[in-house]
PDB file of N, CA and C in Angstrom:
ATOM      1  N   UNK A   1      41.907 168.314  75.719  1.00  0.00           N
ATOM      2  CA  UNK A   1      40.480 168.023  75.731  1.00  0.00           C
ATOM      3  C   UNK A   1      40.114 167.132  74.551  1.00  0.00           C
ATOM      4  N   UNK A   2      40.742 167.154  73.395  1.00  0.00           N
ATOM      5  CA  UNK A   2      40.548 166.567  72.251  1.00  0.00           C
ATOM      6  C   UNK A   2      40.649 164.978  72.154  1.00  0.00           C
ATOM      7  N   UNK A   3      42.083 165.290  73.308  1.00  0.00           N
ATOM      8  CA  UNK A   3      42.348 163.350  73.886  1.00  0.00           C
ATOM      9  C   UNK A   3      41.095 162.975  74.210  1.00  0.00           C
ATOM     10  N   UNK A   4      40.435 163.375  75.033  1.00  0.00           N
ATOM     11  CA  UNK A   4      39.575 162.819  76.284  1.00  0.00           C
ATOM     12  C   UNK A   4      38.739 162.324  74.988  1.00  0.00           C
ATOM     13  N   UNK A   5      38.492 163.012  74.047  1.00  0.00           N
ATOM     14  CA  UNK A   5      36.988 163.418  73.266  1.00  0.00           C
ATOM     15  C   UNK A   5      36.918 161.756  72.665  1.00  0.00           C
ATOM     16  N   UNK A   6      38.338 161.199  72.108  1.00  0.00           N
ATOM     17  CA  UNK A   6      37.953 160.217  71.675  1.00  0.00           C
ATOM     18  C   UNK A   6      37.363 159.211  72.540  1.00  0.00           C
ATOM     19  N   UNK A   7      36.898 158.871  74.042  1.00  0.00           N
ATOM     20  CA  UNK A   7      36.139 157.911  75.024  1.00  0.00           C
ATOM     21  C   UNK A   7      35.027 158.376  74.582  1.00  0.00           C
ATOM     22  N   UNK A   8      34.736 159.490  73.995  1.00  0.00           N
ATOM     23  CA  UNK A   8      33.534 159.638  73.379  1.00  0.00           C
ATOM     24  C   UNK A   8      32.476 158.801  73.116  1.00  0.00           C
ATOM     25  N   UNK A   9      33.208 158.215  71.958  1.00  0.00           N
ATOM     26  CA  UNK A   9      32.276 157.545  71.031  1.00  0.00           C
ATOM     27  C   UNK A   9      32.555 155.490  71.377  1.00  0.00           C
ATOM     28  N   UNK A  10      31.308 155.179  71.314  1.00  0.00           N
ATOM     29  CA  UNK A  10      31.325 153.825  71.929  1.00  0.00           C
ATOM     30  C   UNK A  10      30.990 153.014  70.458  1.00  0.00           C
ATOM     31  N   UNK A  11      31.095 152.149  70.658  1.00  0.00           N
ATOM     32  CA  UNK A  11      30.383 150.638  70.038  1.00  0.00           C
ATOM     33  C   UNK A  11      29.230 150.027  70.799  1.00  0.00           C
ATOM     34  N   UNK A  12      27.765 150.625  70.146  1.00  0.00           N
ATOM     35  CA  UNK A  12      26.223 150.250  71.006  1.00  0.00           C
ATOM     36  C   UNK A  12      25.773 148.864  69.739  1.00  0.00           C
ATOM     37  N   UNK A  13      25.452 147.871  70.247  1.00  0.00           N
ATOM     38  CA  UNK A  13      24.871 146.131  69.756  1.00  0.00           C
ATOM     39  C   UNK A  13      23.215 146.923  69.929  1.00  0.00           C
ATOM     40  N   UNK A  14      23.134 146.829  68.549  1.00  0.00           N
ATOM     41  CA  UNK A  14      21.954 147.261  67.679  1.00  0.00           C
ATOM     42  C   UNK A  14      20.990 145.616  67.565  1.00  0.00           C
ATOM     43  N   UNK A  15      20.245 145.415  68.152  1.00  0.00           N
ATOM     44  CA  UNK A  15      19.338 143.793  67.905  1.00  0.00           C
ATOM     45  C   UNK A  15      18.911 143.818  66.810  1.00  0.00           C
ATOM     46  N   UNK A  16      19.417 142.719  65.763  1.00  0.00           N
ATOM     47  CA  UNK A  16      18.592 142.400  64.574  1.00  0.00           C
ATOM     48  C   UNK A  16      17.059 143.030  63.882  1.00  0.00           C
ATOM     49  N   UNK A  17      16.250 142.978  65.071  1.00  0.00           N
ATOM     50  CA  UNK A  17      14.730 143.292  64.443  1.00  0.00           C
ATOM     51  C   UNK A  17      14.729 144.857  64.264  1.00  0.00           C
ATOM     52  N   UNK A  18      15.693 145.498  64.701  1.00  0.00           N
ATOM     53  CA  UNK A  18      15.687 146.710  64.958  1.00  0.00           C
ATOM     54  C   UNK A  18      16.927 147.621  63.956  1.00  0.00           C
ATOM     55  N   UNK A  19      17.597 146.986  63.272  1.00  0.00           N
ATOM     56  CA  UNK A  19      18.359 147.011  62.600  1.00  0.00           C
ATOM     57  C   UNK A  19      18.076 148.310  61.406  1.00  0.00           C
ATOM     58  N   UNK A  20      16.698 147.879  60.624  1.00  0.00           N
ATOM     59  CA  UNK A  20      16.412 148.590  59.490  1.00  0.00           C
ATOM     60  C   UNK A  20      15.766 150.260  60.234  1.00  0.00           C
ATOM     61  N   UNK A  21      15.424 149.892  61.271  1.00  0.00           N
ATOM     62  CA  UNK A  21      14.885 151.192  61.720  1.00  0.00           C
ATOM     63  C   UNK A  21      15.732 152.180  62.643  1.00  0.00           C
ATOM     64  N   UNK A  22      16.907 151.041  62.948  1.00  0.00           N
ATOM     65  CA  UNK A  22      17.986 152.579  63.720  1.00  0.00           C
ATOM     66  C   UNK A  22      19.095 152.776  63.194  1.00  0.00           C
ATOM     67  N   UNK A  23      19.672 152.076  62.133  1.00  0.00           N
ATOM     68  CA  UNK A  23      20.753 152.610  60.694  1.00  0.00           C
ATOM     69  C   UNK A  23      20.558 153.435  59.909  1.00  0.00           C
ATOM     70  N   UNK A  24      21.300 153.970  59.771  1.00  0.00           N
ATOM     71  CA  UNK A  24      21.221 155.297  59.053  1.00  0.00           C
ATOM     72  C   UNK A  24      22.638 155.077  57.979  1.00  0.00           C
ATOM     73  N   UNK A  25      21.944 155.268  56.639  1.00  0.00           N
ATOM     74  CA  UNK A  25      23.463 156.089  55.619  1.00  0.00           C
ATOM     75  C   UNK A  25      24.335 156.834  56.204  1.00  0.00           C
ATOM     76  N   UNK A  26      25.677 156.862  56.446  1.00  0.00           N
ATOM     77  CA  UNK A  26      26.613 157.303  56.866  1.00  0.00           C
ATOM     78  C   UNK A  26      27.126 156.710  58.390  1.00  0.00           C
ATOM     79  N   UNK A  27      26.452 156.201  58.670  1.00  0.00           N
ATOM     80  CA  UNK A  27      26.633 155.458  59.866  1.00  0.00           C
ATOM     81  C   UNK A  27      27.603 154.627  59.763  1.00  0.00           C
ATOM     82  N   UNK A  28      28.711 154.731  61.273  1.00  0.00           N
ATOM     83  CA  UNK A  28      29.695 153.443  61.024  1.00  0.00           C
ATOM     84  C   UNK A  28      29.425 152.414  61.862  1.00  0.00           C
ATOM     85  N   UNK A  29      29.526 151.184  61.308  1.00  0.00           N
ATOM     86  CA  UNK A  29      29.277 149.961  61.886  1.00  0.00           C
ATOM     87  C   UNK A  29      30.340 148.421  61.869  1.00  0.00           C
ATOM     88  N   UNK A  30      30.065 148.281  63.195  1.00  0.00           N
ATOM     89  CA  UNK A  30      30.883 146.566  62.820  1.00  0.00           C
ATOM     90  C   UNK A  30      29.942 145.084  62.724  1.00  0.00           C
ATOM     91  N   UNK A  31      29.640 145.024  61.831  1.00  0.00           N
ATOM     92  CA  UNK A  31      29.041 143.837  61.213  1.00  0.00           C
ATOM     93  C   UNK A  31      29.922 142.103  61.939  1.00  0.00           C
ATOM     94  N   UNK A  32      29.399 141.713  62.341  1.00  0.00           N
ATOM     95  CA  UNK A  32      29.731 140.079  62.705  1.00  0.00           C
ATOM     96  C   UNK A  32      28.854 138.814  61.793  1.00  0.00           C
ATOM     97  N   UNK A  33      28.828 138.152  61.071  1.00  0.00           N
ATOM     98  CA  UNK A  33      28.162 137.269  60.286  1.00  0.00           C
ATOM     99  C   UNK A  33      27.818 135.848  61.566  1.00  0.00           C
ATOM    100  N   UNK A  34      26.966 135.130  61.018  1.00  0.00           N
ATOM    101  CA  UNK A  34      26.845 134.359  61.473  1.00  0.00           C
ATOM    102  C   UNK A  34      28.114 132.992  61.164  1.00  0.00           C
ATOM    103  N   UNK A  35      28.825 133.617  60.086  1.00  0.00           N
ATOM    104  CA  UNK A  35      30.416 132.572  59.734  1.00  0.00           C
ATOM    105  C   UNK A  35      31.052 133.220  60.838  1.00  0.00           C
ATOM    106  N   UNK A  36      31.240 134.010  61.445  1.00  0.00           N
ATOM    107  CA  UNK A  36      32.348 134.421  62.483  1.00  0.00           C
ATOM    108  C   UNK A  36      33.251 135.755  62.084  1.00  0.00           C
ATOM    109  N   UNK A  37      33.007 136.287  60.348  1.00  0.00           N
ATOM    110  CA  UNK A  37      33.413 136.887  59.588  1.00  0.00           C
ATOM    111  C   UNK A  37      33.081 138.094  60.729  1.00  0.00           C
ATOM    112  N   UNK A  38      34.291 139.092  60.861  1.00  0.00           N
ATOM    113  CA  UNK A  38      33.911 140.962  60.875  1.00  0.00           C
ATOM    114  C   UNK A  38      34.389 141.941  60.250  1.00  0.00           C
ATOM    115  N   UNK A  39      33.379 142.566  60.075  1.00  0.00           N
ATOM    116  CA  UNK A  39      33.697 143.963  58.851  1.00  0.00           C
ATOM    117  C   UNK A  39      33.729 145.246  59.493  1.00  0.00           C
ATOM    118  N   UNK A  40      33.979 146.113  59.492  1.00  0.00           N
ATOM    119  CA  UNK A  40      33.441 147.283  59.834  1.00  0.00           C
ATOM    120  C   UNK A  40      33.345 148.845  58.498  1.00  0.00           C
ATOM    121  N   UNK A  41      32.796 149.235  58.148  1.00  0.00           N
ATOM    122  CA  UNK A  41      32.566 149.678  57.179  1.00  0.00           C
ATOM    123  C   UNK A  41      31.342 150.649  57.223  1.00  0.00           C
ATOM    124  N   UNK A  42      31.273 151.563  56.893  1.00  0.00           N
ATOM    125  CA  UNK A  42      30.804 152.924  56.349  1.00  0.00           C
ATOM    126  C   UNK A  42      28.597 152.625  55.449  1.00  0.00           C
ATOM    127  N   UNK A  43      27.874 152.454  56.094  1.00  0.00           N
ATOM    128  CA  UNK A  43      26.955 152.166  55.450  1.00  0.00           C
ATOM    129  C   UNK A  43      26.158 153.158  54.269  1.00  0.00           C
ATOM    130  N   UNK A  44      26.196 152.577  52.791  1.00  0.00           N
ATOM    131  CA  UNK A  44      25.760 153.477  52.053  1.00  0.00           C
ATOM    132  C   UNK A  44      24.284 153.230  51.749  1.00  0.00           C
ATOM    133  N   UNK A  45      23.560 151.842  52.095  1.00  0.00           N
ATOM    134  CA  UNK A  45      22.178 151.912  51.787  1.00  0.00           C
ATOM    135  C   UNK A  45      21.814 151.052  52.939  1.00  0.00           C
ATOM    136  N   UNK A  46      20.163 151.297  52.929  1.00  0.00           N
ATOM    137  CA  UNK A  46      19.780 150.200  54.271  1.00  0.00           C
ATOM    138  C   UNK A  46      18.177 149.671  53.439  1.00  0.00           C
ATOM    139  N   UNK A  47      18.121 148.433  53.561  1.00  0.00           N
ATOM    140  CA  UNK A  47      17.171 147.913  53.313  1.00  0.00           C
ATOM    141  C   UNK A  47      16.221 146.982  54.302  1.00  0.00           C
ATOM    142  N   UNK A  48      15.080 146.902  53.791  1.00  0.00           N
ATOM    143  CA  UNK A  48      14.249 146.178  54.873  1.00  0.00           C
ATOM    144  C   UNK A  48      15.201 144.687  54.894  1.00  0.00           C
ATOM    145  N   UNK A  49      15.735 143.916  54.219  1.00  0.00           N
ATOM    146  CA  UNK A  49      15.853 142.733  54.048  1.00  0.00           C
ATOM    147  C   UNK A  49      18.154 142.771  54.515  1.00  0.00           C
ATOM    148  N   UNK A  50      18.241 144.168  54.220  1.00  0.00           N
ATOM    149  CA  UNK A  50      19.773 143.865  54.482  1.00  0.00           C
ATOM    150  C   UNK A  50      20.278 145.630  54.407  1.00  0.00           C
ATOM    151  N   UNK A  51      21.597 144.966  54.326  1.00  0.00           N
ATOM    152  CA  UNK A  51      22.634 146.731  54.390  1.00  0.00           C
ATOM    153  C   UNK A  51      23.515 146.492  53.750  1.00  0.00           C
ATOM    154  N   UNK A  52      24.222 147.961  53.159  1.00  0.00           N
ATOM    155  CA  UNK A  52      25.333 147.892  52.036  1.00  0.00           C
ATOM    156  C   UNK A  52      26.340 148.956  52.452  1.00  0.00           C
ATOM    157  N   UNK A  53      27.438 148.471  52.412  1.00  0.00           N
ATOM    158  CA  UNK A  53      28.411 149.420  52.339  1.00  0.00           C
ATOM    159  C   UNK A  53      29.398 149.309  51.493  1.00  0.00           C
ATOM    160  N   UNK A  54      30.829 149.997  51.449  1.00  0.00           N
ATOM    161  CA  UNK A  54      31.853 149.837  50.647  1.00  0.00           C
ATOM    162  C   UNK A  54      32.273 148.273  50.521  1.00  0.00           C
ATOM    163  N   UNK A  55      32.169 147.933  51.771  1.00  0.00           N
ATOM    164  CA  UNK A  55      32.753 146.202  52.221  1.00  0.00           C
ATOM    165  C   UNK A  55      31.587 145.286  51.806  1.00  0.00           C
ATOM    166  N   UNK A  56      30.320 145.514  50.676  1.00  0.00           N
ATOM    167  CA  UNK A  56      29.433 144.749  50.563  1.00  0.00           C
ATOM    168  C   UNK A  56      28.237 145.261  50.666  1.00  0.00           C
ATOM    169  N   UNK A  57      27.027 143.812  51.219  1.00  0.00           N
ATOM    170  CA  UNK A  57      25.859 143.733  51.004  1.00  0.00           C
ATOM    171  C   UNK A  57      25.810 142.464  51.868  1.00  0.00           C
ATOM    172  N   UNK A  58      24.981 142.863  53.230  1.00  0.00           N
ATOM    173  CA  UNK A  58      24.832 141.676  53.976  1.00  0.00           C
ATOM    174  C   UNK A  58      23.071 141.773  54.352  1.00  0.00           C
ATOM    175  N   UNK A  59      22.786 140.683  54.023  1.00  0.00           N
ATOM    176  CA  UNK A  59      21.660 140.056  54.666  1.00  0.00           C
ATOM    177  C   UNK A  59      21.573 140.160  55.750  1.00  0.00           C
ATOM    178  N   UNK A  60      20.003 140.835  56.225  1.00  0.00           N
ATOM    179  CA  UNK A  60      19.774 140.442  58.096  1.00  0.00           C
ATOM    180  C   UNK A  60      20.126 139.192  58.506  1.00  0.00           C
ATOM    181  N   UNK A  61      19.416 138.400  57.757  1.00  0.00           N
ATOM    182  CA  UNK A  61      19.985 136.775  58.181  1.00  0.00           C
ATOM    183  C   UNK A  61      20.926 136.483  58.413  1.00  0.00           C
ATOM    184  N   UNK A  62      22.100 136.764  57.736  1.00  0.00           N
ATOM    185  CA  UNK A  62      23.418 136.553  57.965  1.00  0.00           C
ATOM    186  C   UNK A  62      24.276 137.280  58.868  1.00  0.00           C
ATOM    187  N   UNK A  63      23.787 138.166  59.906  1.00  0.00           N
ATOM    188  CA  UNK A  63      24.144 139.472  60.376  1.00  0.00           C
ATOM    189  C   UNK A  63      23.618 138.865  61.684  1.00  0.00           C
ATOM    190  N   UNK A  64      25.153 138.254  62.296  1.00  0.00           N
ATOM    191  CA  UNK A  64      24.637 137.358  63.821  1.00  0.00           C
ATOM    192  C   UNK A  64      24.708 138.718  65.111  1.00  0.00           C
ATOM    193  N   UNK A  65      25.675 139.987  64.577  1.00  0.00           N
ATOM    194  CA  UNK A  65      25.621 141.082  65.655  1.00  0.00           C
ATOM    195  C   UNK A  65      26.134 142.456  64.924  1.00  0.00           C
ATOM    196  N   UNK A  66      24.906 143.464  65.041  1.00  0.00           N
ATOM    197  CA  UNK A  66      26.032 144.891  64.005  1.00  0.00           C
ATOM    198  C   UNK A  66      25.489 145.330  65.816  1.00  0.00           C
ATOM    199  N   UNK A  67      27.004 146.187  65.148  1.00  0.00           N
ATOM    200  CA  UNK A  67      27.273 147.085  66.656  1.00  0.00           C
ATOM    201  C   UNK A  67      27.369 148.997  65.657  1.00  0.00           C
ATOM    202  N   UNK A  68      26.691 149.658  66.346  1.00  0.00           N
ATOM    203  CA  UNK A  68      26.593 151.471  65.531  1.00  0.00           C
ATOM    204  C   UNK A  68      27.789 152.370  66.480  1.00  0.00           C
ATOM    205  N   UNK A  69      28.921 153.274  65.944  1.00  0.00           N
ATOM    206  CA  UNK A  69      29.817 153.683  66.772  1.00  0.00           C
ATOM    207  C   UNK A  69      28.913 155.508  66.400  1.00  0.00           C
ATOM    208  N   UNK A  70      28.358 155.550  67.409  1.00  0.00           N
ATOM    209  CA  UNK A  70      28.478 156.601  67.752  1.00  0.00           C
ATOM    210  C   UNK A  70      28.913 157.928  68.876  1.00  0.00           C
ATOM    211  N   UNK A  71      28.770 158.467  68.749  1.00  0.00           N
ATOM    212  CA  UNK A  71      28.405 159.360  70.037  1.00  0.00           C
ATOM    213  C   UNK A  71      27.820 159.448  71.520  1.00  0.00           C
ATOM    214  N   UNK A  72      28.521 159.137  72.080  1.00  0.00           N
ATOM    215  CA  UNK A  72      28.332 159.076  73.818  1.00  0.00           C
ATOM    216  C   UNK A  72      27.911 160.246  74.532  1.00  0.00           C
ATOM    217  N   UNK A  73      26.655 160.954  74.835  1.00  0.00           N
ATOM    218  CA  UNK A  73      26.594 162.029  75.378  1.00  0.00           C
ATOM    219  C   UNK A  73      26.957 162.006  77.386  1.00  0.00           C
ATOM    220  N   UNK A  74      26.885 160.758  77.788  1.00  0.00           N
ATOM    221  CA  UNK A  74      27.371 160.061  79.249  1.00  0.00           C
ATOM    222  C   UNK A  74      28.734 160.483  78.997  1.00  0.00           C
ATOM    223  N   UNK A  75      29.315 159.586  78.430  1.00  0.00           N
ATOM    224  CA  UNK A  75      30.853 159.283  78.260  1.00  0.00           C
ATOM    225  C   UNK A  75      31.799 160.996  78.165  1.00  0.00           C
ATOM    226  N   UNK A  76      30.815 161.543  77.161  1.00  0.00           N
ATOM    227  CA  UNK A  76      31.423 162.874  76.573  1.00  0.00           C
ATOM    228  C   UNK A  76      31.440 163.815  77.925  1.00  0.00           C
ATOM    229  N   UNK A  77      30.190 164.209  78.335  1.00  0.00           N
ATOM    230  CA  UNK A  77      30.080 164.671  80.139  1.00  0.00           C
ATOM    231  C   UNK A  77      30.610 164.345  80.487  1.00  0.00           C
ATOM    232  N   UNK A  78      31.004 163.240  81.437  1.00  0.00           N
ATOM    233  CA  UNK A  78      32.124 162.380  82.222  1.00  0.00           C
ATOM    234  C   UNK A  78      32.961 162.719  81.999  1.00  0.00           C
ATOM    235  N   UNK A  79      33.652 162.696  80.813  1.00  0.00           N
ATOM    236  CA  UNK A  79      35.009 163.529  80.212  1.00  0.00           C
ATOM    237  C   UNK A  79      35.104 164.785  80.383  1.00  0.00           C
ATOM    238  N   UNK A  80      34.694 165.555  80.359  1.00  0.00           N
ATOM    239  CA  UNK A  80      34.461 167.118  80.461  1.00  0.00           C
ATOM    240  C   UNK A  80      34.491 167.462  81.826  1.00  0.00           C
ATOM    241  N   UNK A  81      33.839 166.679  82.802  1.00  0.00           N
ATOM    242  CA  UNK A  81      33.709 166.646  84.229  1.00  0.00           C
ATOM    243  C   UNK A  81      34.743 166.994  84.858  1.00  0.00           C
ATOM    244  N   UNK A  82      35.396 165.605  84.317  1.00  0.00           N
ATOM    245  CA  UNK A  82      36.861 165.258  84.438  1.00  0.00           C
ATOM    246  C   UNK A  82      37.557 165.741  84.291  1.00  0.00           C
ATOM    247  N   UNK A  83      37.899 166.779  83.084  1.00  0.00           N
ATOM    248  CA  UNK A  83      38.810 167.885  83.254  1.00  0.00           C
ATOM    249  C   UNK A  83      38.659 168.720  83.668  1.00  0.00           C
ATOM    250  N   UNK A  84      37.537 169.272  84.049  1.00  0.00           N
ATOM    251  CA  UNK A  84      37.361 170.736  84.544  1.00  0.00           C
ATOM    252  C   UNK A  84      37.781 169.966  86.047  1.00  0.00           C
ATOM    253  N   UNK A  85      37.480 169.284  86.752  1.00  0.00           N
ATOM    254  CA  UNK A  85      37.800 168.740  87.962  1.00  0.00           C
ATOM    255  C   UNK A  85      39.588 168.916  87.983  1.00  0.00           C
ATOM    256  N   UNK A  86      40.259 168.356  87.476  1.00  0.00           N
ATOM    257  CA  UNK A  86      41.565 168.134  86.609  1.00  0.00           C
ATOM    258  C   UNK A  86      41.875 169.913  87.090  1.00  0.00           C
ATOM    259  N   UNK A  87      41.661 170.464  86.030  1.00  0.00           N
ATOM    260  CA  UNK A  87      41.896 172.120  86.353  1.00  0.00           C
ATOM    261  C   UNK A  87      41.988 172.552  87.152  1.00  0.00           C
ATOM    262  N   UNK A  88      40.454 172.199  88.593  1.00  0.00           N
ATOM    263  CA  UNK A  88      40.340 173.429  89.701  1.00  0.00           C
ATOM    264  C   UNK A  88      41.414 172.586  90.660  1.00  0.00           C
ATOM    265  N   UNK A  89      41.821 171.424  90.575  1.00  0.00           N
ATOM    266  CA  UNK A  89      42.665 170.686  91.340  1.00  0.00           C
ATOM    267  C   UNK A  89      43.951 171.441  91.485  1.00  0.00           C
ATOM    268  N   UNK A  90      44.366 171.363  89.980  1.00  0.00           N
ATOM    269  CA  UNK A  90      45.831 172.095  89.601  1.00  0.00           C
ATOM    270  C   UNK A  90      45.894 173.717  90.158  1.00  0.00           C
ATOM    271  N   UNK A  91      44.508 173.906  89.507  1.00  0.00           N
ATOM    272  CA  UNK A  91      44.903 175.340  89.695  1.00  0.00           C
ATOM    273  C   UNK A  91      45.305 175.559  91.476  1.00  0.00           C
ATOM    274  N   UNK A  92      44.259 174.979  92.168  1.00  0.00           N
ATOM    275  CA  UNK A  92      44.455 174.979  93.847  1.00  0.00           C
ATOM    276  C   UNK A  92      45.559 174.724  94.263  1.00  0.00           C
ATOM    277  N   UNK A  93      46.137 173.760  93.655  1.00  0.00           N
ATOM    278  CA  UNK A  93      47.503 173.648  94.310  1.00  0.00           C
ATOM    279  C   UNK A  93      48.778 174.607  93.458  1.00  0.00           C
ATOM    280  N   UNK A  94      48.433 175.089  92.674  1.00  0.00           N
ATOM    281  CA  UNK A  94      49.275 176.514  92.320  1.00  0.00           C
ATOM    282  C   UNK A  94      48.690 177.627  93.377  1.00  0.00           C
ATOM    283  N   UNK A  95      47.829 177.902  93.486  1.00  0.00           N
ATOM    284  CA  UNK A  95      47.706 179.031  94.364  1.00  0.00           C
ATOM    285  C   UNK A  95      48.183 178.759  96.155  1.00  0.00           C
ATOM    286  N   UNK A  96      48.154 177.489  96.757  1.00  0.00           N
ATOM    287  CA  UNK A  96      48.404 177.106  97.656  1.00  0.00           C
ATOM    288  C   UNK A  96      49.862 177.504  97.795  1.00  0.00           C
ATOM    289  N   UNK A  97      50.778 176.776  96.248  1.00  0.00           N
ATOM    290  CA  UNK A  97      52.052 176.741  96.092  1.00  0.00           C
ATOM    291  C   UNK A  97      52.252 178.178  95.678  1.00  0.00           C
ATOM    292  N   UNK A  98      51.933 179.106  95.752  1.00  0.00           N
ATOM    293  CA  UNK A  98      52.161 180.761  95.911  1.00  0.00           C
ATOM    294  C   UNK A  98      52.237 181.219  97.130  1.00  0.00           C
ATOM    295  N   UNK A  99      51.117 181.025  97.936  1.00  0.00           N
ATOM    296  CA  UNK A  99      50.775 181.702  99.372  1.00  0.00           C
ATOM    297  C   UNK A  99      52.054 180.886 100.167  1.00  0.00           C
ATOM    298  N   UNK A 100      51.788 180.029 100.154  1.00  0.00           N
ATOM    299  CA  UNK A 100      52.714 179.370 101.091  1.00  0.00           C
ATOM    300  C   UNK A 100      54.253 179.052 100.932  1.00  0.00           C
ATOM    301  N   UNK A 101      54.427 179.275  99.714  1.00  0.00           N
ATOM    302  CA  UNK A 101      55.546 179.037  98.604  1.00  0.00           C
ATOM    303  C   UNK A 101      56.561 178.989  99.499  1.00  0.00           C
TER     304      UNK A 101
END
């Protein structure tokens, strides 16, 4: 189950204007510059004008796409679905493969 867990978590493209208001400290992110440069790195401050982490201090301006990896509550269901589906499958065809054995 632990496998599955990592489809979990996605990479969601956060739009610029919206940047200072849905980052959060501790948040992980992949930063793209408008040079073509990518970072991904651990955010320790967020400002109206930019963001900071271990890997720096980037300007909104300069910040052509941040993408936020979080938590998939779709993805995570789906997964879970999936194995319990997975289970009653197996288990059916063990009990089939008893009776009829």
């Amino acid at each position: 189950m632990l496998i599955l867990c990592v489809g979990c978590y996605s990479w969601r493209t956060i739009p610029a204007h919206e940047i200072p208001k849905r980052i959060e400290a501790g948040d992980k992110v992949r930063v793209t510059t408008t040079h073509g440069e990518q970072t991904v790195f651990d955010v320790k401050t967020i400002r109206p004008d930019s963001i900071s982490g271990e890997r720096g201090t980037f300007s909104l301006a300069e910040i052509k796409t941040l993408e936020l990896y979080r938590f998939s509550v779709v993805k995570s269901s789906l997964a879970a679905g999936g194995y319990v589906l997975l289970l009653a499958v197996v288990s059916a065809a063990a009990a089939v493969a008893v009776v009829f054995g």
